[in-house]
PDB file of N, CA and C in Angstrom:
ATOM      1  N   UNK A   1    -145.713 -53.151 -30.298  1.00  0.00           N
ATOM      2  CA  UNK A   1    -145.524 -52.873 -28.893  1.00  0.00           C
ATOM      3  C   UNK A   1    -146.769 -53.303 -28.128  1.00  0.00           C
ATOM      4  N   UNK A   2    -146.684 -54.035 -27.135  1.00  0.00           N
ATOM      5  CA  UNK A   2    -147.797 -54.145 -26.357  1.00  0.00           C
ATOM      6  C   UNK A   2    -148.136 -53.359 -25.069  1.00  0.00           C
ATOM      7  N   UNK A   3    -149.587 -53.264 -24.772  1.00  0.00           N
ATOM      8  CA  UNK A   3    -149.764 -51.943 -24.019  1.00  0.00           C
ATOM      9  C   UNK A   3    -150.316 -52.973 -22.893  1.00  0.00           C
ATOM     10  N   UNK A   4    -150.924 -52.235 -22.231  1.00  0.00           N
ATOM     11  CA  UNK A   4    -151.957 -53.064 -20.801  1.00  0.00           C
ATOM     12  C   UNK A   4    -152.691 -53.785 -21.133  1.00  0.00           C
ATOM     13  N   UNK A   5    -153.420 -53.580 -22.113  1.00  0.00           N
ATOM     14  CA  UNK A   5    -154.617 -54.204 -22.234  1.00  0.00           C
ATOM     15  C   UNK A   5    -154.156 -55.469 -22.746  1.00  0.00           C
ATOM     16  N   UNK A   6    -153.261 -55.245 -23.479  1.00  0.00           N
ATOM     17  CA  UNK A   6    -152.989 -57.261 -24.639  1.00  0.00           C
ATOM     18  C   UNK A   6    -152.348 -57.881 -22.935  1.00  0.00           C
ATOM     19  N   UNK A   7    -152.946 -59.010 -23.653  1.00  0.00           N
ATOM     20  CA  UNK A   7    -152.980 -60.417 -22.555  1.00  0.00           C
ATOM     21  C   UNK A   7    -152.094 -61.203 -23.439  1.00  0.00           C
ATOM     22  N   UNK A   8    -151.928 -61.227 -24.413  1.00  0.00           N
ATOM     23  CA  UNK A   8    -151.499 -62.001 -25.359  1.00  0.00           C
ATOM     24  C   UNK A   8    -149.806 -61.550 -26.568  1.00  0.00           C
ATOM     25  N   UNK A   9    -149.202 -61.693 -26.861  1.00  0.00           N
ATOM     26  CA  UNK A   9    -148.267 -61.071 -27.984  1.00  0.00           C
ATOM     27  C   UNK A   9    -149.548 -62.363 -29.393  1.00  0.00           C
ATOM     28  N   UNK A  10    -149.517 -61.339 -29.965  1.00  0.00           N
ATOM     29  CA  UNK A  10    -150.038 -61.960 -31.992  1.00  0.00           C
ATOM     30  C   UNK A  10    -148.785 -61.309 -32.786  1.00  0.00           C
ATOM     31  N   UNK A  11    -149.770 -62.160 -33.762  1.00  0.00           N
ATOM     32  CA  UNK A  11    -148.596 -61.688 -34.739  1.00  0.00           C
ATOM     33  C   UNK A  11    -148.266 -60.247 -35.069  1.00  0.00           C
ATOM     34  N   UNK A  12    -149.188 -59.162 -35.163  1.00  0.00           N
ATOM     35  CA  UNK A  12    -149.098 -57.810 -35.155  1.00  0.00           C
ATOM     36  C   UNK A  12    -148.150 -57.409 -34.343  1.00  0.00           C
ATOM     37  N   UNK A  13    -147.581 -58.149 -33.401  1.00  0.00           N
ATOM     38  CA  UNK A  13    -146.420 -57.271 -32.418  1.00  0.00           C
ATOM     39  C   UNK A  13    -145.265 -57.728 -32.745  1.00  0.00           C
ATOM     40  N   UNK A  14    -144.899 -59.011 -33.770  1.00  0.00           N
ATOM     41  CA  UNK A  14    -144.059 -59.693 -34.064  1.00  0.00           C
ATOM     42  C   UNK A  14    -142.984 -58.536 -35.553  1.00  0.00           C
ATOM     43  N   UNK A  15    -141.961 -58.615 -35.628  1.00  0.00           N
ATOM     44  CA  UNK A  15    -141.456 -58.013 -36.768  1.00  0.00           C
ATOM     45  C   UNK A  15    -141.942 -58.603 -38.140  1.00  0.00           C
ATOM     46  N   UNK A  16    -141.958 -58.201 -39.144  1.00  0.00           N
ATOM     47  CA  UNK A  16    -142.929 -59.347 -40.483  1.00  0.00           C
ATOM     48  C   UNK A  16    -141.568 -59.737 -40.411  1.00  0.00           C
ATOM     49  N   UNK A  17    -140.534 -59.692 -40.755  1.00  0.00           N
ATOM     50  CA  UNK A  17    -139.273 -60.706 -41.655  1.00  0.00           C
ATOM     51  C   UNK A  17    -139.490 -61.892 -40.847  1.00  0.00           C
ATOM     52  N   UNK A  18    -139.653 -61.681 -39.101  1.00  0.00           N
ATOM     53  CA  UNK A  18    -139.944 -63.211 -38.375  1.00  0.00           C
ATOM     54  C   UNK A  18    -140.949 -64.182 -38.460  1.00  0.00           C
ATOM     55  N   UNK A  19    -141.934 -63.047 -38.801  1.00  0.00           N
ATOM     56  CA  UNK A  19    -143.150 -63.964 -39.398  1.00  0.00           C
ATOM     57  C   UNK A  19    -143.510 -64.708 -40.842  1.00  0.00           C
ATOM     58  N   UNK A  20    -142.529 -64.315 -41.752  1.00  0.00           N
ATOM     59  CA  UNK A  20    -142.109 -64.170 -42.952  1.00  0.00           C
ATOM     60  C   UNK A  20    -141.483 -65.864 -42.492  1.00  0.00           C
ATOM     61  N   UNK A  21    -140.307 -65.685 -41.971  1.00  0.00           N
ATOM     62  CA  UNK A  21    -139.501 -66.641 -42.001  1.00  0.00           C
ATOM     63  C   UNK A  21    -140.104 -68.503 -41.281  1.00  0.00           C
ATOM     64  N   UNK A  22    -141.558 -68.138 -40.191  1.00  0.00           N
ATOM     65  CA  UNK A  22    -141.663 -68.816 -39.448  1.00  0.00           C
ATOM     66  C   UNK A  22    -142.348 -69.391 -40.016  1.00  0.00           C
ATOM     67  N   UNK A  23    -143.284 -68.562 -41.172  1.00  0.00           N
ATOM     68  CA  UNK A  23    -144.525 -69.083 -41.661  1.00  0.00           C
ATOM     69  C   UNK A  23    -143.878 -70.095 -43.342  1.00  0.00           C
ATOM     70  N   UNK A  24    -142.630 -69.777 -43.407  1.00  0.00           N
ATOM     71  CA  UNK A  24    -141.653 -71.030 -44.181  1.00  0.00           C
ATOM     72  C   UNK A  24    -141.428 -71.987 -43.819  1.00  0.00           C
ATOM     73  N   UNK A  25    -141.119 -72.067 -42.056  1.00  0.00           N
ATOM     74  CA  UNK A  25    -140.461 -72.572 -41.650  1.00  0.00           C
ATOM     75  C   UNK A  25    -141.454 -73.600 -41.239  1.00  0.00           C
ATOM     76  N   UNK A  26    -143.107 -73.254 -41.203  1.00  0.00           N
ATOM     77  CA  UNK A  26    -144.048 -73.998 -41.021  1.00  0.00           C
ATOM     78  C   UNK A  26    -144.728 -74.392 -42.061  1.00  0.00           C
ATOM     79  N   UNK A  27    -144.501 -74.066 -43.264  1.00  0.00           N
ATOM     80  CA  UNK A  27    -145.158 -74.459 -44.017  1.00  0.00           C
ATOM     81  C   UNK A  27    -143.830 -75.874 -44.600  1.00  0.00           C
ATOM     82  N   UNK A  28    -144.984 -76.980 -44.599  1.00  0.00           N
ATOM     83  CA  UNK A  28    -143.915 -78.423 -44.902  1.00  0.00           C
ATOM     84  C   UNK A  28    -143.087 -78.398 -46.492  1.00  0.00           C
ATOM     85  N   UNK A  29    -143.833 -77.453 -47.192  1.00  0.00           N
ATOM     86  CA  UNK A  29    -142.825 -77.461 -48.459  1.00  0.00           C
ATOM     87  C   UNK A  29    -142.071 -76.885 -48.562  1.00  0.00           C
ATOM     88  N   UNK A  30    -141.744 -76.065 -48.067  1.00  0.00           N
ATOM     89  CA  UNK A  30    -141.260 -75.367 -47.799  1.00  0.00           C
ATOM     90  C   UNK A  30    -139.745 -75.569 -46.482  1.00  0.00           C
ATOM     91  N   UNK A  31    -139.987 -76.587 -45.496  1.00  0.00           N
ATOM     92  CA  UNK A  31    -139.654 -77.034 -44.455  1.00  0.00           C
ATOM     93  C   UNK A  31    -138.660 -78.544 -44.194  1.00  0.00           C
ATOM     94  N   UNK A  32    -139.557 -79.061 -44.680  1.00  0.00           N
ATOM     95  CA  UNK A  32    -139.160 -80.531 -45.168  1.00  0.00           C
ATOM     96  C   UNK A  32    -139.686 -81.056 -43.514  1.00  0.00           C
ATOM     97  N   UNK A  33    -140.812 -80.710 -42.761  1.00  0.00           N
ATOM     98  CA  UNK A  33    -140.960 -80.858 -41.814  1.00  0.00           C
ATOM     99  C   UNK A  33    -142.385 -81.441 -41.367  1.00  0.00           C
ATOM    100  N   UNK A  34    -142.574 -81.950 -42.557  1.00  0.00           N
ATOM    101  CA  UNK A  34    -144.127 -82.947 -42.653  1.00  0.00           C
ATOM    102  C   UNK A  34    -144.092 -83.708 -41.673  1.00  0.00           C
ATOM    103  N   UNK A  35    -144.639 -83.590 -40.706  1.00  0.00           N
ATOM    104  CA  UNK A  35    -144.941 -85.007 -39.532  1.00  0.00           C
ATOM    105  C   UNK A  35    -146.242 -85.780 -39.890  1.00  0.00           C
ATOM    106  N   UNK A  36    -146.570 -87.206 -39.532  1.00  0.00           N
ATOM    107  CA  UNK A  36    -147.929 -87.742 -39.379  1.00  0.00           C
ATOM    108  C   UNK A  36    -148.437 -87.341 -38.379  1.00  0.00           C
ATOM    109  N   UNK A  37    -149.767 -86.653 -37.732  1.00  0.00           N
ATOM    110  CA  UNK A  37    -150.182 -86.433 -36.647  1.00  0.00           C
ATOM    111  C   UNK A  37    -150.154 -87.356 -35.195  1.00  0.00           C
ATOM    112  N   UNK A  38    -149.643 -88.765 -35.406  1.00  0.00           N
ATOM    113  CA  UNK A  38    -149.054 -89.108 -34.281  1.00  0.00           C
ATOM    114  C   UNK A  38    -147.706 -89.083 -33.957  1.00  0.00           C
ATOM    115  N   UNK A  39    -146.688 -88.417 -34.604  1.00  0.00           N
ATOM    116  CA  UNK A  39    -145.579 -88.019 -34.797  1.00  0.00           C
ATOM    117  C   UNK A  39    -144.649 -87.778 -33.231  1.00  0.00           C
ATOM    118  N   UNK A  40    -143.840 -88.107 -32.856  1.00  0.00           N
ATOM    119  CA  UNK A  40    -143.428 -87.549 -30.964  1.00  0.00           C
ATOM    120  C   UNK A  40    -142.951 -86.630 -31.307  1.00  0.00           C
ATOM    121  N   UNK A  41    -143.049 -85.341 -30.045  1.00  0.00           N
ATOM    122  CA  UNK A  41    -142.759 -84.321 -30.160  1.00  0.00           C
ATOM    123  C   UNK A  41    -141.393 -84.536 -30.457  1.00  0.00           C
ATOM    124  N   UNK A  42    -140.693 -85.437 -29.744  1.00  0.00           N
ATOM    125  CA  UNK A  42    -138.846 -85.259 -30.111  1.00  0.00           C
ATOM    126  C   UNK A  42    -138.836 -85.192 -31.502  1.00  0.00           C
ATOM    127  N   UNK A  43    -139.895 -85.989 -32.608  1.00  0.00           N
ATOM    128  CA  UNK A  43    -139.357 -86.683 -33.743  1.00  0.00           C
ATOM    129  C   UNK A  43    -139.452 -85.056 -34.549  1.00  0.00           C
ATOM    130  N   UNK A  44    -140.350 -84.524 -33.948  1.00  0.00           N
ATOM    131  CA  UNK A  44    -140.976 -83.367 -34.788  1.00  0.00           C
ATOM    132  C   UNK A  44    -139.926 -82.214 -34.076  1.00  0.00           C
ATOM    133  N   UNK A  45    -139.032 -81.871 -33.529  1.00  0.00           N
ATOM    134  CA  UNK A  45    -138.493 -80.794 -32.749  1.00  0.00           C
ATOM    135  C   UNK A  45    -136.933 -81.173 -33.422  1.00  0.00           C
ATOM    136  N   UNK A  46    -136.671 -82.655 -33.680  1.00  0.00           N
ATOM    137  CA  UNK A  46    -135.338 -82.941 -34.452  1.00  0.00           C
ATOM    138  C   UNK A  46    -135.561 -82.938 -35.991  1.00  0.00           C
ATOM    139  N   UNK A  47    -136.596 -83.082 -36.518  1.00  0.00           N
ATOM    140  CA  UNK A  47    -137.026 -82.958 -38.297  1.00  0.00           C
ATOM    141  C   UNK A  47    -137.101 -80.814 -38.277  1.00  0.00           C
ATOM    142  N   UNK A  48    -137.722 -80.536 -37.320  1.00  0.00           N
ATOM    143  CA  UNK A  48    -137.250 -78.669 -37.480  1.00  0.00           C
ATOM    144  C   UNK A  48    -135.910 -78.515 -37.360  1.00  0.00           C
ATOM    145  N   UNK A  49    -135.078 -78.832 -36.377  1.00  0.00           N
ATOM    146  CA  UNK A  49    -133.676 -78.408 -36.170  1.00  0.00           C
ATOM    147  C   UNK A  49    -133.086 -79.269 -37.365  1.00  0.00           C
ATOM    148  N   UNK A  50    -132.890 -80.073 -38.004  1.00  0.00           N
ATOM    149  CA  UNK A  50    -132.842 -80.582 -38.915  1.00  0.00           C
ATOM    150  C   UNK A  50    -132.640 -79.589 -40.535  1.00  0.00           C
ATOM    151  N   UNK A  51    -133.746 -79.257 -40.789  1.00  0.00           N
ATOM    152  CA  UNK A  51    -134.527 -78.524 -41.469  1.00  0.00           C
ATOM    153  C   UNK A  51    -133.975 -77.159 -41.268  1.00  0.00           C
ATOM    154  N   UNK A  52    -133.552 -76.502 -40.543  1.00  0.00           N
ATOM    155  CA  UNK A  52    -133.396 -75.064 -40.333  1.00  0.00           C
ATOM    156  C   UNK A  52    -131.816 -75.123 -40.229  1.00  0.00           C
ATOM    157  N   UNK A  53    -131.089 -76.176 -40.133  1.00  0.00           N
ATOM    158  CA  UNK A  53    -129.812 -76.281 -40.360  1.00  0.00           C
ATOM    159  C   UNK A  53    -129.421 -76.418 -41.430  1.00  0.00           C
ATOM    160  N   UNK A  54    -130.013 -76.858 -42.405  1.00  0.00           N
ATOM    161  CA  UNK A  54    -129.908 -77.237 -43.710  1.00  0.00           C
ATOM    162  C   UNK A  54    -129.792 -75.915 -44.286  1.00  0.00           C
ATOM    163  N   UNK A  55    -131.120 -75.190 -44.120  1.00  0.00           N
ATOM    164  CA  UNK A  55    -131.774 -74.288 -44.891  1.00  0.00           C
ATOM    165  C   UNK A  55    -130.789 -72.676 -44.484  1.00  0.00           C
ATOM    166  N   UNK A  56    -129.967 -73.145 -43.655  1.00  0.00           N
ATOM    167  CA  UNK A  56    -128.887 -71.998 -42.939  1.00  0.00           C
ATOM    168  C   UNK A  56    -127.634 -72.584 -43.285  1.00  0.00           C
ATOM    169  N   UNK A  57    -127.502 -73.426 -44.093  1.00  0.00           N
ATOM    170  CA  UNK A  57    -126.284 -73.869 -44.219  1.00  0.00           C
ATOM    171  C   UNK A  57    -125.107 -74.485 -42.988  1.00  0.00           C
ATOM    172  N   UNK A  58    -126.170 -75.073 -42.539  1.00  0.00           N
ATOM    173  CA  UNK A  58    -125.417 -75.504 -41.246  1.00  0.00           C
ATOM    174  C   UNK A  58    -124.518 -74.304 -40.013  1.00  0.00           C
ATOM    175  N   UNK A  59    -125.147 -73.103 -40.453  1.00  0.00           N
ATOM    176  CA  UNK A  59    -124.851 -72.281 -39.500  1.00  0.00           C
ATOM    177  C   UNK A  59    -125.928 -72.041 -38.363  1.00  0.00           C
ATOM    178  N   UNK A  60    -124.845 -71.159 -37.282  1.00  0.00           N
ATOM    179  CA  UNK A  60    -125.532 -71.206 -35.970  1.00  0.00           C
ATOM    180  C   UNK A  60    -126.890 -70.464 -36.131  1.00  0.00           C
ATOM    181  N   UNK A  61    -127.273 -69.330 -37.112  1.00  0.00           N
ATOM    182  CA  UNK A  61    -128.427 -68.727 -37.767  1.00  0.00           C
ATOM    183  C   UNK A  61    -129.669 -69.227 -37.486  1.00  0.00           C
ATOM    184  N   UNK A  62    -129.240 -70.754 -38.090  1.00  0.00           N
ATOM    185  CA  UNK A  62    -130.388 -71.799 -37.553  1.00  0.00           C
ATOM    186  C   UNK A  62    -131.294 -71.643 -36.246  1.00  0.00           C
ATOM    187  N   UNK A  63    -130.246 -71.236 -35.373  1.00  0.00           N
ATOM    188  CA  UNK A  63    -130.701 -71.073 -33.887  1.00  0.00           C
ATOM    189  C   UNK A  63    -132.033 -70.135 -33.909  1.00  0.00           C
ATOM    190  N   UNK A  64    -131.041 -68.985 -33.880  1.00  0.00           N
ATOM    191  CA  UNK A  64    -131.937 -67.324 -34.404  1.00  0.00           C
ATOM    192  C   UNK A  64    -133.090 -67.752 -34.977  1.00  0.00           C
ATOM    193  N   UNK A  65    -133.718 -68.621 -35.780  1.00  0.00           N
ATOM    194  CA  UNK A  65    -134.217 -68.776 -37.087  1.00  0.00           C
ATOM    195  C   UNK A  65    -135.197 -69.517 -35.832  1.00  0.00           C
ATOM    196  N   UNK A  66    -134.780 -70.339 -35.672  1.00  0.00           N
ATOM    197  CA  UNK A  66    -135.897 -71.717 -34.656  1.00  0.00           C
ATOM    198  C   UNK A  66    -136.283 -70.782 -33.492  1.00  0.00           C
ATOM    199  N   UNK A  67    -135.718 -69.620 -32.936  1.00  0.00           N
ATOM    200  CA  UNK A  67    -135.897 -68.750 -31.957  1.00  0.00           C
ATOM    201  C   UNK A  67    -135.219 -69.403 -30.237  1.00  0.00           C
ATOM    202  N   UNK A  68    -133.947 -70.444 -30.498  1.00  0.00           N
ATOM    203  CA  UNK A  68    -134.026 -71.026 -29.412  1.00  0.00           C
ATOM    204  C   UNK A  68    -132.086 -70.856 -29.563  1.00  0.00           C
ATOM    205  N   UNK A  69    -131.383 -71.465 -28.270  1.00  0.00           N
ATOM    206  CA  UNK A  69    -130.337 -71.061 -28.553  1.00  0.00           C
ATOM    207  C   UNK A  69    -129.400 -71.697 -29.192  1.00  0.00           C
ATOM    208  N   UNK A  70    -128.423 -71.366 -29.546  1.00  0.00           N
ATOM    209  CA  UNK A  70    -127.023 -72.673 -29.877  1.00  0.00           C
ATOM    210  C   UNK A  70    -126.850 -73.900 -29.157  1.00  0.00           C
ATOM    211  N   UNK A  71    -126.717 -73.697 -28.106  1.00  0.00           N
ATOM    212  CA  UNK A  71    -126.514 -74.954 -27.313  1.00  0.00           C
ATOM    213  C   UNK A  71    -127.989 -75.786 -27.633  1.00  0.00           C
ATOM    214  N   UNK A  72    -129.095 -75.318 -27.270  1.00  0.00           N
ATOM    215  CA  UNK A  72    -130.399 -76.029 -27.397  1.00  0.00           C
ATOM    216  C   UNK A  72    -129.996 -76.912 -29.102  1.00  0.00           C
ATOM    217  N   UNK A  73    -129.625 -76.086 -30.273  1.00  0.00           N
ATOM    218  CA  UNK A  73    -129.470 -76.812 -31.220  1.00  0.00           C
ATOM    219  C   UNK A  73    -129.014 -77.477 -31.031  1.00  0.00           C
ATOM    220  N   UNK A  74    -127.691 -77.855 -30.505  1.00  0.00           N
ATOM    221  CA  UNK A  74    -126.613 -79.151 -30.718  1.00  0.00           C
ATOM    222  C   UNK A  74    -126.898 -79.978 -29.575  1.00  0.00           C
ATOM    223  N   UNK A  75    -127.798 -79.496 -28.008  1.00  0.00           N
ATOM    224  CA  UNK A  75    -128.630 -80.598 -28.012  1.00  0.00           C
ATOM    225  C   UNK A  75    -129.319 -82.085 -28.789  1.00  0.00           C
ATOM    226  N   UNK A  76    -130.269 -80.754 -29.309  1.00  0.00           N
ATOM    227  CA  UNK A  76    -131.275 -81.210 -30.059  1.00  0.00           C
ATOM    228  C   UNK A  76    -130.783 -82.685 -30.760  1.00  0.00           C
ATOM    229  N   UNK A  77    -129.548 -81.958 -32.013  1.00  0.00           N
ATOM    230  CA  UNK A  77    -128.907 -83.155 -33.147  1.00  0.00           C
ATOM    231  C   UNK A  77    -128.438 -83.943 -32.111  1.00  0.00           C
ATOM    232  N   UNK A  78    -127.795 -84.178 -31.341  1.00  0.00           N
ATOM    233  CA  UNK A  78    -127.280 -84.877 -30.460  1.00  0.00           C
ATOM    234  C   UNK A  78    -128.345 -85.947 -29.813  1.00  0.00           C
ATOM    235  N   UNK A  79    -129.407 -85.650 -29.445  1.00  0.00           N
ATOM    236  CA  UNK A  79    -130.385 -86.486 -29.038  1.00  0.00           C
ATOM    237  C   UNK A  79    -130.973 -87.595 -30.305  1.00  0.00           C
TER     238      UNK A  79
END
């Protein structure tokens, strides 16, 4: 819970299973989401949605999982 004083949300305010899941979801072996550091953001935002569809079995979960919505997913593949 954050009070007055935090300026910020960290991870301490986050639930662990989300942080659990994000810190998979960032780690590239886990991910399959290795970019080269000049990588475009599109290339790197469609290799996650990618990646989190897979790893959800091509369910909408994926969404939940990336923290963004359904529609934003099928954006995303679509682009």
């Amino acid at each position: 819970m954050l009070d007055e004083r935090d300026t910020c949300i960290r991870g301490g305010h986050l639930p662990r299973d989300f942080v659990d899941e994000m810190e998979d979801l960032a780690d590239p072996a886990q991910s399959g989401v290795a970019q080269p550091a000049d990588a475009r953001l599109a290339d790197i935002e469609a290799s996650a949605v990618a990646a989190a569809m897979q790893a959800h079995g091509g369910n909408v979960s994926a969404a939940r999982a990336l923290g963004v919505s359904c529609t934003t997913v099928y954006r995303k593949l679509r682009a």
